[in-house]
Structure formats: structure tokens, C-alpha cells
PDB file of N, CA and C in Angstrom:
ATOM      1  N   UNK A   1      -9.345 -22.232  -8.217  1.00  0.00           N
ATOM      2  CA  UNK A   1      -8.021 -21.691  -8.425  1.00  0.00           C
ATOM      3  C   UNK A   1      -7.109 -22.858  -8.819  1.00  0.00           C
ATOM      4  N   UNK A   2      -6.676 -22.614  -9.828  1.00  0.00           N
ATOM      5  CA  UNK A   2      -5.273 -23.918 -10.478  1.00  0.00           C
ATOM      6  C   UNK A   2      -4.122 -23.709  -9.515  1.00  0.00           C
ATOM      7  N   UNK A   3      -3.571 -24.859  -9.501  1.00  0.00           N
ATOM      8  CA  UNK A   3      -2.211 -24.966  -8.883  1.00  0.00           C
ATOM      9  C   UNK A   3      -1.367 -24.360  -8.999  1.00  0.00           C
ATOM     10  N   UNK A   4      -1.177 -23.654 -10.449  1.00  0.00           N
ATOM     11  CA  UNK A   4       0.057 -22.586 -10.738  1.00  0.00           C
ATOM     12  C   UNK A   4      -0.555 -21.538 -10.231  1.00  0.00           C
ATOM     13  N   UNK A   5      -1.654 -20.696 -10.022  1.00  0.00           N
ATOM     14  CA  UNK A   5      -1.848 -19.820  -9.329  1.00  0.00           C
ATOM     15  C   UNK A   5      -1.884 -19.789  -7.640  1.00  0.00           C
ATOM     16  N   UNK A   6      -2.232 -20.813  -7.060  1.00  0.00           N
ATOM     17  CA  UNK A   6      -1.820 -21.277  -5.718  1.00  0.00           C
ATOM     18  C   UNK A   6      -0.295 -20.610  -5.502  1.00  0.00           C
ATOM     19  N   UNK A   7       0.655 -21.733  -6.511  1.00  0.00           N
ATOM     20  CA  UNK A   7       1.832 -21.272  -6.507  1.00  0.00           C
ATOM     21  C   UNK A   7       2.005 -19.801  -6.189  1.00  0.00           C
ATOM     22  N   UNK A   8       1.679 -19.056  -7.372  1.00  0.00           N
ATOM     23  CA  UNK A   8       2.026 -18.018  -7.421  1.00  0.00           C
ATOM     24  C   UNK A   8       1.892 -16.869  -6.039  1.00  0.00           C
ATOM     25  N   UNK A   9       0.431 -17.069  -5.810  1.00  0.00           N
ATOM     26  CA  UNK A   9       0.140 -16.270  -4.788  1.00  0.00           C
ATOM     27  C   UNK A   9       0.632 -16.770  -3.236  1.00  0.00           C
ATOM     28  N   UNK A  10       0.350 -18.049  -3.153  1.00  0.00           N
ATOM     29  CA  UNK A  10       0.807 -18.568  -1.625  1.00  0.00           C
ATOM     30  C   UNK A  10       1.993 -19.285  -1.120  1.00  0.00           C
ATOM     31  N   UNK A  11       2.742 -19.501  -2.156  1.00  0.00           N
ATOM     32  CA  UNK A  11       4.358 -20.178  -1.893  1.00  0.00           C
ATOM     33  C   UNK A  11       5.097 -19.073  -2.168  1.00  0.00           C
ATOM     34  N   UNK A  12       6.448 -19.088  -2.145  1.00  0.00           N
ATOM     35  CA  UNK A  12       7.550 -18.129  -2.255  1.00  0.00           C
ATOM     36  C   UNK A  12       8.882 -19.136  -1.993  1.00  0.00           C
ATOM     37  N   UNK A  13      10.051 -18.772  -2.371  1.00  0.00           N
ATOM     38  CA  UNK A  13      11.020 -19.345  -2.439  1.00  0.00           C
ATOM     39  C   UNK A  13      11.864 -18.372  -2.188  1.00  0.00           C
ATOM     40  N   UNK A  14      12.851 -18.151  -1.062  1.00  0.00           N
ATOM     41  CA  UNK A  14      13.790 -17.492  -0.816  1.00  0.00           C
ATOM     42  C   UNK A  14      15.199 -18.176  -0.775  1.00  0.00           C
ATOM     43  N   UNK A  15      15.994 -17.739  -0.916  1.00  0.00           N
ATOM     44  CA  UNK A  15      17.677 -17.987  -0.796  1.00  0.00           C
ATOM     45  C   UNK A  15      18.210 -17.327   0.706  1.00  0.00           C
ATOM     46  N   UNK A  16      18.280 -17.908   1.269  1.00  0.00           N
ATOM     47  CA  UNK A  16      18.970 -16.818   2.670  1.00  0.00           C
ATOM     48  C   UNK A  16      20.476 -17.532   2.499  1.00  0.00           C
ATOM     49  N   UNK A  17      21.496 -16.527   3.668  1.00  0.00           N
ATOM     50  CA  UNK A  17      22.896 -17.473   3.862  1.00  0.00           C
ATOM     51  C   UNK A  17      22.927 -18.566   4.131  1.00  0.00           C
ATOM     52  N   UNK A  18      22.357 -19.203   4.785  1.00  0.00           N
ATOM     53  CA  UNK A  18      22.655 -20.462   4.802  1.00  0.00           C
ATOM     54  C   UNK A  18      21.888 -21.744   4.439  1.00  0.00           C
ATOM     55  N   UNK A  19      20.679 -21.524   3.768  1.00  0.00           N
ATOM     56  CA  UNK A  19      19.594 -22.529   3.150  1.00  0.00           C
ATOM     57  C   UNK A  19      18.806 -21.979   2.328  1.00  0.00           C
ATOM     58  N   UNK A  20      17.623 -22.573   1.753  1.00  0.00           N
ATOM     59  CA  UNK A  20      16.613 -22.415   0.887  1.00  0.00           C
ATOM     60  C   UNK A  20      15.433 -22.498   2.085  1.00  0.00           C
ATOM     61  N   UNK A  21      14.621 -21.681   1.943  1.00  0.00           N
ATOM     62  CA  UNK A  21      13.368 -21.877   2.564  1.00  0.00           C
ATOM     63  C   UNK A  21      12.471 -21.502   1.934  1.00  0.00           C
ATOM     64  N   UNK A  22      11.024 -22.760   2.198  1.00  0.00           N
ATOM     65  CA  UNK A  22      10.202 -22.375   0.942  1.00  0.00           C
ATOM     66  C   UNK A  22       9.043 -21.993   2.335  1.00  0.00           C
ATOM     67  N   UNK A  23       8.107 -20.403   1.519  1.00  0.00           N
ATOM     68  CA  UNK A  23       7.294 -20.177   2.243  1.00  0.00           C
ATOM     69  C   UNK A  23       5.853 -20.899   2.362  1.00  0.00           C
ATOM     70  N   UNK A  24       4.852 -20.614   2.567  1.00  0.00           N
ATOM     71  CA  UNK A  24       3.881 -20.691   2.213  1.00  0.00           C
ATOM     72  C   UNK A  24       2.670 -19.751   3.291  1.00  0.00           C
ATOM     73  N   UNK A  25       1.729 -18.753   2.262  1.00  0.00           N
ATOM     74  CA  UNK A  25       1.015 -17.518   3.427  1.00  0.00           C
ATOM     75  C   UNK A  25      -0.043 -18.315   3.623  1.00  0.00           C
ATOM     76  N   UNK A  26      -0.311 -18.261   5.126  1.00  0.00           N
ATOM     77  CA  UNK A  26      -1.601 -18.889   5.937  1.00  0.00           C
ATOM     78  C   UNK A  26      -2.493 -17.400   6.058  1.00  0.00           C
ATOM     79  N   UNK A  27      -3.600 -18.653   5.940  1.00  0.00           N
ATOM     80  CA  UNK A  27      -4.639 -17.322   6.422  1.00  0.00           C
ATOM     81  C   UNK A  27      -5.532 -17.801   7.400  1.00  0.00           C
ATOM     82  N   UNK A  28      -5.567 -16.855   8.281  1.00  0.00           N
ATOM     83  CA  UNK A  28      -6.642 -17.362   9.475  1.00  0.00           C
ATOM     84  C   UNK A  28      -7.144 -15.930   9.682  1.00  0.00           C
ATOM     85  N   UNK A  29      -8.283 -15.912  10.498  1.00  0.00           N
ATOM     86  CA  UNK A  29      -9.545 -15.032  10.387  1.00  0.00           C
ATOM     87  C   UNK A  29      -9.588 -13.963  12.051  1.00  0.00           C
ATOM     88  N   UNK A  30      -9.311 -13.033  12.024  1.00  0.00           N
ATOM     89  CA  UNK A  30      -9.461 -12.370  12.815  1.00  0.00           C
ATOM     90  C   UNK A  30     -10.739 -11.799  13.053  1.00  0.00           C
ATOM     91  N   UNK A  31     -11.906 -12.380  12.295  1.00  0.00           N
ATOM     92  CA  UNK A  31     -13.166 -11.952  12.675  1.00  0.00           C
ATOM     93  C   UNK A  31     -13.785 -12.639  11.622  1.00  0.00           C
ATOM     94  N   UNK A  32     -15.410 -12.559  10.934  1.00  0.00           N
ATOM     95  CA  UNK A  32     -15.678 -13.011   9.959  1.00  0.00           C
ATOM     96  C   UNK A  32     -15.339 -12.363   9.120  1.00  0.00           C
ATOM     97  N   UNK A  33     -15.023 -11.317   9.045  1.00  0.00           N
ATOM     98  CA  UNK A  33     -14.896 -10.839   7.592  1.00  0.00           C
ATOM     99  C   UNK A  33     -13.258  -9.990   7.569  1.00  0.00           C
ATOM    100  N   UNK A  34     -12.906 -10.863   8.514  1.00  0.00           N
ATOM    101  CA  UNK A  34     -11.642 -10.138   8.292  1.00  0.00           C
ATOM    102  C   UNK A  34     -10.255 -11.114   8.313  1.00  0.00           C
ATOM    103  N   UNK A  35      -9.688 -11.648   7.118  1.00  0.00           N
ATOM    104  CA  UNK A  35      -8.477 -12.275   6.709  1.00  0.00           C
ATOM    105  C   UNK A  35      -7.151 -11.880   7.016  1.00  0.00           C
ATOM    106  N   UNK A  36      -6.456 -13.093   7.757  1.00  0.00           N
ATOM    107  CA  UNK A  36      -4.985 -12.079   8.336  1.00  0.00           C
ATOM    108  C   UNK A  36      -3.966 -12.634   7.140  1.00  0.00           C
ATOM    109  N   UNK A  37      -3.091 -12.618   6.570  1.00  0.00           N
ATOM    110  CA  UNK A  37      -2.009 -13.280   6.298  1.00  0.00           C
ATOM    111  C   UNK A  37      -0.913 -13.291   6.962  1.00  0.00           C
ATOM    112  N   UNK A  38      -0.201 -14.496   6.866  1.00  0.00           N
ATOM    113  CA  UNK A  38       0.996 -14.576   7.353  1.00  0.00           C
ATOM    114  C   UNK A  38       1.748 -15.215   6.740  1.00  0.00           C
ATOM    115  N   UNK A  39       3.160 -15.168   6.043  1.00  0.00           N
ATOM    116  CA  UNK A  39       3.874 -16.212   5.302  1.00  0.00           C
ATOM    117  C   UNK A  39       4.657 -16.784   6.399  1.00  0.00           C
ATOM    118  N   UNK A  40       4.330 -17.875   6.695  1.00  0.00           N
ATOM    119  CA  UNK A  40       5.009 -19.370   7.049  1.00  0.00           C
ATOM    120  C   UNK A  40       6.077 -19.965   6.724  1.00  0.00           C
ATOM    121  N   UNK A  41       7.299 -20.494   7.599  1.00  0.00           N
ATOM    122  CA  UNK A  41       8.314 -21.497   7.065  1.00  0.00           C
ATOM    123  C   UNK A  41       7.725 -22.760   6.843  1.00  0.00           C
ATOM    124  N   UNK A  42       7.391 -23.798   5.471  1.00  0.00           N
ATOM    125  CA  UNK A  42       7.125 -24.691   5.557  1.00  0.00           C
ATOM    126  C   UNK A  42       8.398 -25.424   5.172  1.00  0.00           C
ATOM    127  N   UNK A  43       9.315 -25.510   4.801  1.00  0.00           N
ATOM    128  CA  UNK A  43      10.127 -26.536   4.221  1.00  0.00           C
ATOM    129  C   UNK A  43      11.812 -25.370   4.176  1.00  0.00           C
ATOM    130  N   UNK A  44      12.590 -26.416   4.768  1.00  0.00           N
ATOM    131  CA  UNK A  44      14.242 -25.483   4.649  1.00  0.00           C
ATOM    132  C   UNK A  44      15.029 -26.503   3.715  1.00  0.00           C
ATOM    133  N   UNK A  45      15.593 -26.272   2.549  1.00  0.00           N
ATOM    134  CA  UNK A  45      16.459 -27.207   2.123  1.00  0.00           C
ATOM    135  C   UNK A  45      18.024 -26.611   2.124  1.00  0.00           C
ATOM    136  N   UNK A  46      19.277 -27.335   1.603  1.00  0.00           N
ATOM    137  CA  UNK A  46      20.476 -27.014   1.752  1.00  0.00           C
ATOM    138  C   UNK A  46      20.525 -25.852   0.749  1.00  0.00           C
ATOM    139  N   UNK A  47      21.665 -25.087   0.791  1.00  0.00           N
ATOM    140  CA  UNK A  47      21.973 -23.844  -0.464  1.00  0.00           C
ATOM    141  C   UNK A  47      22.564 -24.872  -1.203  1.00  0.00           C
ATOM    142  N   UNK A  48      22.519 -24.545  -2.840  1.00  0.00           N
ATOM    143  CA  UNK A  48      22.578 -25.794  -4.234  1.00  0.00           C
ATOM    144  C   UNK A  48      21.761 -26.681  -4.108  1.00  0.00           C
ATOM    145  N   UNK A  49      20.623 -26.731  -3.652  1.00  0.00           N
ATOM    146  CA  UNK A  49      19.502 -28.182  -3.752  1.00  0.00           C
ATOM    147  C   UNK A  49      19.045 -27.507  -5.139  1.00  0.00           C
ATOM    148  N   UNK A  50      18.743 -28.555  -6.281  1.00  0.00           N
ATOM    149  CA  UNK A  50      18.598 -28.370  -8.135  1.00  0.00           C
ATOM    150  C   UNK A  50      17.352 -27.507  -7.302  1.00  0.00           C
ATOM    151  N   UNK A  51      16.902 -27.055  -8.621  1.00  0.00           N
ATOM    152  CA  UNK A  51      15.670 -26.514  -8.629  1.00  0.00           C
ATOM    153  C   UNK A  51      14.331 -27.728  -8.955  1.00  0.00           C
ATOM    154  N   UNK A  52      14.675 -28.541  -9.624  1.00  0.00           N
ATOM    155  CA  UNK A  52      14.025 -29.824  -9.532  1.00  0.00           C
ATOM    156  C   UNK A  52      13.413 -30.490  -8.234  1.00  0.00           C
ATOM    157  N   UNK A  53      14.409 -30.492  -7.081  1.00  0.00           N
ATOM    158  CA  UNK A  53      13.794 -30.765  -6.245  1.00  0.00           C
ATOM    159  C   UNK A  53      13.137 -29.488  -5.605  1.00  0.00           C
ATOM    160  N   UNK A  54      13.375 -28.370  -5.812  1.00  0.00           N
ATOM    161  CA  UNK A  54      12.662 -27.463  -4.774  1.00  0.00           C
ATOM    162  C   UNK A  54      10.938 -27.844  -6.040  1.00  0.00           C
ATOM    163  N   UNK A  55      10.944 -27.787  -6.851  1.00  0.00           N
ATOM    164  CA  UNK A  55       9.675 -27.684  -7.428  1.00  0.00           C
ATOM    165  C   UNK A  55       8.800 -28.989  -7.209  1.00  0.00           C
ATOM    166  N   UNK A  56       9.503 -29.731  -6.984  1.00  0.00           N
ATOM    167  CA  UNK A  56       8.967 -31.540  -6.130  1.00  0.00           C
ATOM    168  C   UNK A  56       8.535 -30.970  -4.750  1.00  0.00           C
ATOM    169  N   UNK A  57       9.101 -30.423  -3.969  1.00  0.00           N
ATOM    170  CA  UNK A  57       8.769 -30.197  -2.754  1.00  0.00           C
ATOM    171  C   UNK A  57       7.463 -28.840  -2.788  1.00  0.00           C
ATOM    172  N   UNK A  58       7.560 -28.221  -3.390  1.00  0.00           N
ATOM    173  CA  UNK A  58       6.397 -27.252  -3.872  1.00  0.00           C
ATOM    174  C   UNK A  58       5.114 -27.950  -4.047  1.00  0.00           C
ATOM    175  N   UNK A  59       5.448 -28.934  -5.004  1.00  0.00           N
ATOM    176  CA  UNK A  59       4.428 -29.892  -5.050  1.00  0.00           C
ATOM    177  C   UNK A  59       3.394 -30.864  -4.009  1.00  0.00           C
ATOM    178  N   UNK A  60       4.797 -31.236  -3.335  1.00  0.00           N
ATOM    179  CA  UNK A  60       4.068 -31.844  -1.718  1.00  0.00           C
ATOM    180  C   UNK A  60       3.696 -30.982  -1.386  1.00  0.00           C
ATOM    181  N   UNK A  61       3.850 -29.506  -0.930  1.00  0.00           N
ATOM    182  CA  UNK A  61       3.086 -28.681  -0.195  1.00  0.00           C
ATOM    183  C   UNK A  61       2.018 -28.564  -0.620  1.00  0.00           C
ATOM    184  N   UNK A  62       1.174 -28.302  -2.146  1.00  0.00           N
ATOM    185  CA  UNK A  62       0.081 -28.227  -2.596  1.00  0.00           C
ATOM    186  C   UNK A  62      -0.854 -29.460  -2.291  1.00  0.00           C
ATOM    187  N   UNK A  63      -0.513 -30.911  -1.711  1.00  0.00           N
ATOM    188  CA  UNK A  63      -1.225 -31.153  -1.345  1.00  0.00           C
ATOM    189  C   UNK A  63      -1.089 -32.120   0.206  1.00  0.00           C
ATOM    190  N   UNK A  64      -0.497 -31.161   0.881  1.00  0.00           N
ATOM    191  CA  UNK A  64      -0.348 -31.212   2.210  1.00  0.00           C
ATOM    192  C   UNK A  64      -1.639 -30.468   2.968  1.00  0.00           C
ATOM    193  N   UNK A  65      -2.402 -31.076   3.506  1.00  0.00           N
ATOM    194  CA  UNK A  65      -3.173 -30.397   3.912  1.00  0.00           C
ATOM    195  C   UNK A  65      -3.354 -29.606   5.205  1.00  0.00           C
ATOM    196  N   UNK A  66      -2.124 -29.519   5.438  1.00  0.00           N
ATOM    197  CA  UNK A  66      -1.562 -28.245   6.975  1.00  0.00           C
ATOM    198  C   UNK A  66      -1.861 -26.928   6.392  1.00  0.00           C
ATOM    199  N   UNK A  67      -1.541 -27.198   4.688  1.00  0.00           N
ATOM    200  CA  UNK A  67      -1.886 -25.598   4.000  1.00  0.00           C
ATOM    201  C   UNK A  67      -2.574 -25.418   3.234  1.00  0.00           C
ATOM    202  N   UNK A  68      -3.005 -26.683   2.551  1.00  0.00           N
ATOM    203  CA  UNK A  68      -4.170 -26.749   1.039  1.00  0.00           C
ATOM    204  C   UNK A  68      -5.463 -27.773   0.932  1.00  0.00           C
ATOM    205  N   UNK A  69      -5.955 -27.487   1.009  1.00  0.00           N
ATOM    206  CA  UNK A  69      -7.432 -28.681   0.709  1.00  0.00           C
ATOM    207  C   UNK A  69      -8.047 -28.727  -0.191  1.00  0.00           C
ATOM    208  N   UNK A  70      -8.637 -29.900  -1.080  1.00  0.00           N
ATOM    209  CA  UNK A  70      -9.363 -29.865  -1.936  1.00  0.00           C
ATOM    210  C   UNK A  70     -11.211 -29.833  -1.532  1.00  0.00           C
ATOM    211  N   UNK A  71     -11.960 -29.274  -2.146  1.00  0.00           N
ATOM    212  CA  UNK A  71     -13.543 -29.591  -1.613  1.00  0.00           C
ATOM    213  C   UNK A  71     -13.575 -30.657  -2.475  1.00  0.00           C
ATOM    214  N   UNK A  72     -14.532 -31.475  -1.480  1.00  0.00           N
ATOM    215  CA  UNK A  72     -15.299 -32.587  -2.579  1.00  0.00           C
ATOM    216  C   UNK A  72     -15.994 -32.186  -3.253  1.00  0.00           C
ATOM    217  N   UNK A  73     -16.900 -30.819  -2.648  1.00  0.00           N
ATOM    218  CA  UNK A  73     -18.159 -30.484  -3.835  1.00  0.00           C
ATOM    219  C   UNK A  73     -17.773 -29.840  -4.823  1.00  0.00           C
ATOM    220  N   UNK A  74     -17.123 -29.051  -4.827  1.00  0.00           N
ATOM    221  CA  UNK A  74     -16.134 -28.124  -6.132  1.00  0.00           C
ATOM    222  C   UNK A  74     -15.332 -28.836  -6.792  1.00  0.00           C
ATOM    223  N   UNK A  75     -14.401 -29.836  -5.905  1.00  0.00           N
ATOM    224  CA  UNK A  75     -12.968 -30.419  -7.052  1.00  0.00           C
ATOM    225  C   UNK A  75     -12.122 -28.858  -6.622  1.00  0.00           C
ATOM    226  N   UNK A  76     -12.083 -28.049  -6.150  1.00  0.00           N
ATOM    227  CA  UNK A  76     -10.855 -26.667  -6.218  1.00  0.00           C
ATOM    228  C   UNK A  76     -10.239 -26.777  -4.905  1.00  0.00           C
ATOM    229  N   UNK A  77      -9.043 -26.963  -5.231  1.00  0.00           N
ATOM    230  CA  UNK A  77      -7.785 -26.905  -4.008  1.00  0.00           C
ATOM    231  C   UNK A  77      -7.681 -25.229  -3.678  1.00  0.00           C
ATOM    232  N   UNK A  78      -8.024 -25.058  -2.234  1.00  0.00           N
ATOM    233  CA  UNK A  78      -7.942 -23.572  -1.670  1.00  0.00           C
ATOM    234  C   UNK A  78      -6.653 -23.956   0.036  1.00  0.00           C
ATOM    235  N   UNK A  79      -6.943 -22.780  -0.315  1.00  0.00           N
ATOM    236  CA  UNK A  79      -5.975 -22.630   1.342  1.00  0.00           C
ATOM    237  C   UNK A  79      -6.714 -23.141   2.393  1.00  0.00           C
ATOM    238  N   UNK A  80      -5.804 -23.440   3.078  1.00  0.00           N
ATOM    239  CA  UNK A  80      -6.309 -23.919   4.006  1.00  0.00           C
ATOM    240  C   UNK A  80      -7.407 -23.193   4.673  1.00  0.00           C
ATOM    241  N   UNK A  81      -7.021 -21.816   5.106  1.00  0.00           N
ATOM    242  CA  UNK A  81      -7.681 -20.586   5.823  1.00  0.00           C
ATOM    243  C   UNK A  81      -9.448 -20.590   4.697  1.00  0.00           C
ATOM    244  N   UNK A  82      -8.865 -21.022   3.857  1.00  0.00           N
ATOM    245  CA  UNK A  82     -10.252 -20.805   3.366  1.00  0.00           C
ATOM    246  C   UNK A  82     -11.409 -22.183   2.644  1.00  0.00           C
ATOM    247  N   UNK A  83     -10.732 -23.197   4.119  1.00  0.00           N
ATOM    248  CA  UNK A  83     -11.810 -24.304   3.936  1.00  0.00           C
ATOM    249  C   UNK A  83     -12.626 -24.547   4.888  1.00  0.00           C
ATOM    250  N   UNK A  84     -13.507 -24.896   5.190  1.00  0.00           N
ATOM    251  CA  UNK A  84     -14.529 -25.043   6.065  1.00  0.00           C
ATOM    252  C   UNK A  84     -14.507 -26.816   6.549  1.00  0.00           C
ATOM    253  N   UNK A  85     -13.605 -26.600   7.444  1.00  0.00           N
ATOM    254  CA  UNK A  85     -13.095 -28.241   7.505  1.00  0.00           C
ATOM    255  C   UNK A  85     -12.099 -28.444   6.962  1.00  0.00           C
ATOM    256  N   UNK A  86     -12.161 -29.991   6.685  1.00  0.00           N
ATOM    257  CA  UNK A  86     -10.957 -30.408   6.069  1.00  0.00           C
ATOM    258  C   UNK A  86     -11.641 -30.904   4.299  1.00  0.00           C
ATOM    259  N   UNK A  87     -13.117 -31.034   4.552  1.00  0.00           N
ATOM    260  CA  UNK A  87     -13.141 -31.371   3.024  1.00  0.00           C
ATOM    261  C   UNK A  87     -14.280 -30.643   2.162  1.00  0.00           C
ATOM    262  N   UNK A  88     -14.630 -29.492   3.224  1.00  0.00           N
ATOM    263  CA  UNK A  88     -15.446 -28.703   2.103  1.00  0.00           C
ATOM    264  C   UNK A  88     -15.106 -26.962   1.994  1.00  0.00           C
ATOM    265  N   UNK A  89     -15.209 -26.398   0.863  1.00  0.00           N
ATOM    266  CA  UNK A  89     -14.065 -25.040   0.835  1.00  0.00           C
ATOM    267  C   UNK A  89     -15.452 -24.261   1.764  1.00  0.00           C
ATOM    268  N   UNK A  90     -15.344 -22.444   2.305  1.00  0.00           N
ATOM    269  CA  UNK A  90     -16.084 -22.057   2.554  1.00  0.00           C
ATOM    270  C   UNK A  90     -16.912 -21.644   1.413  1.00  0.00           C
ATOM    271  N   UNK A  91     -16.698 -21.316   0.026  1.00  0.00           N
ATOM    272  CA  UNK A  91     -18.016 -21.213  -0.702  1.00  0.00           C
ATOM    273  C   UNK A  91     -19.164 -21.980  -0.940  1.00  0.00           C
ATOM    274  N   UNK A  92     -18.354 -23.363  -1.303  1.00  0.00           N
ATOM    275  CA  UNK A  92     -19.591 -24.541  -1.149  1.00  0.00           C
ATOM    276  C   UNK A  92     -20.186 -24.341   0.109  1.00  0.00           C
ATOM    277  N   UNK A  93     -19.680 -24.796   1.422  1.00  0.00           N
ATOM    278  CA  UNK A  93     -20.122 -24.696   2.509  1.00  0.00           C
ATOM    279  C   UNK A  93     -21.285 -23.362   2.682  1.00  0.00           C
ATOM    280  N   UNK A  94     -21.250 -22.240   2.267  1.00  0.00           N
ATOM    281  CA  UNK A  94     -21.876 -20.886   2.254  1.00  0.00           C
ATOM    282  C   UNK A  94     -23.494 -21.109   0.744  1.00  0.00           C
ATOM    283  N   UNK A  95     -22.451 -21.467  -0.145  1.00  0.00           N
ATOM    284  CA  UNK A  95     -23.333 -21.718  -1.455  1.00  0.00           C
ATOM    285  C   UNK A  95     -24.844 -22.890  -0.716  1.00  0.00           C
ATOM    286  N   UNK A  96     -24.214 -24.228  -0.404  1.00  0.00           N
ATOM    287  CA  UNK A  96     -24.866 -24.943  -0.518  1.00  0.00           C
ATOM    288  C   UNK A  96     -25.174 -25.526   0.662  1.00  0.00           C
ATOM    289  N   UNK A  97     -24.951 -24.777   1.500  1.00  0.00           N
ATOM    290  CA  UNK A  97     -25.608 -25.307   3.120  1.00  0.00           C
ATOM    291  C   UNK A  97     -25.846 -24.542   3.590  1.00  0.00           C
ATOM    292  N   UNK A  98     -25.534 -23.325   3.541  1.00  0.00           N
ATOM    293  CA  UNK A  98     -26.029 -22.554   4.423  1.00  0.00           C
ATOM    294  C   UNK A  98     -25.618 -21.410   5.746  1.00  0.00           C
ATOM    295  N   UNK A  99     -24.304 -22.253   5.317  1.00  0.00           N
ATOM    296  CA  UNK A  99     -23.482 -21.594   6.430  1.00  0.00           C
ATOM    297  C   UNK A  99     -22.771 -19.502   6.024  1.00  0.00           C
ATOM    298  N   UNK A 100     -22.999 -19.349   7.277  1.00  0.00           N
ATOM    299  CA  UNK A 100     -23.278 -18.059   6.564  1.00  0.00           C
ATOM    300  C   UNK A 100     -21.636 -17.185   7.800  1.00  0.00           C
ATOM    301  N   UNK A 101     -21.084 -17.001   6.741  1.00  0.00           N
ATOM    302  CA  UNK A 101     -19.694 -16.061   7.363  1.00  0.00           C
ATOM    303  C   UNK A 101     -19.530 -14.411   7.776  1.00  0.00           C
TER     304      UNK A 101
END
């Protein structure tokens, strides 16, 4: 999955009264085969912060790894919820070891 689709699906950007808060949806597993979502406060900035910086800070989140990881064996940045560790995603992990979800 590319970064602009990351974007798309797992960040969000809201305006409330009194700040900017940028989301980002976690996923953690209520069973094996069952995915919860939740959208997350990761980042609050002031109301008028450019859009420049909110898209800089978008950026740190993609590779903050509280929410995104890259596999070594793939090269593909996934959610967090859907890495097996911190450095291998669950498909590799499933594909090529064995591990079975």
C-alpha cells in the first residue's frame, strides 16, 4: 500500500472549535479473524496552522511507528494493527514462515 493511500484510508484531519486534530484509525484484533477499528487522536495543532505544516506532520505520522511499520521482507509500510512485530507485516510473516492467523 503507497503512502497516499495510507493517507487516505487511515489519517483524517478535522477542524473542531478550538484546534486541528489529526486522526489516525488503529486496528487491533478482537480475535484472529476479527479487526476492530478505532480512529485515534494522534497530533492537535492550533486553528490557522498553514496546511503545509499539517501535511509535514501527516508525514511524521507515516513513519512513526506507534501507527505504521515498514516490513523488511516486502519494503510495504502497513498499520500498525497489521504487523507482526515491529519489522515484519502479517503477510510476509503468514507467506513466509508460517505463521498462521
Amino acid at each position: 500500500m503507497n503512502d497516499q493511500r495510507l493517507i487516505q484510508e487511515f489519517i483524517r484531519v478535522e477542524e473542531q472549535l478550538r484546534e486541528i486534530r489529526i486522526y489516525v484509525r488503529m486496528i487491533r484484533w478482537s480475535g484472529p479473524c476479527t479487526p476492530i477499528s478505532e480512529w485515534v487522536i494522534a497530533k492537535t495543532c492550533p486553528l490557522g496552522t498553514s496546511s503545509v505544516v499539517i501535511e509535514e506532520d501527516i508525514m511524521k505520522l507515516l513513519v512513526d511507528q506507534r501507527f505504521f511499520g515498514v516490513c523488511e521482507e516486502c519494503h510495504d509500510r502497513k498499520p500498525s494493527g497489521r504487523m507482526h512485530g515491529t519489522t515484519l507485516c502479517q503477510s510476509c510473516a503468514s507467506q513466509n514462515h508460517g505463521v498462521v492467523y
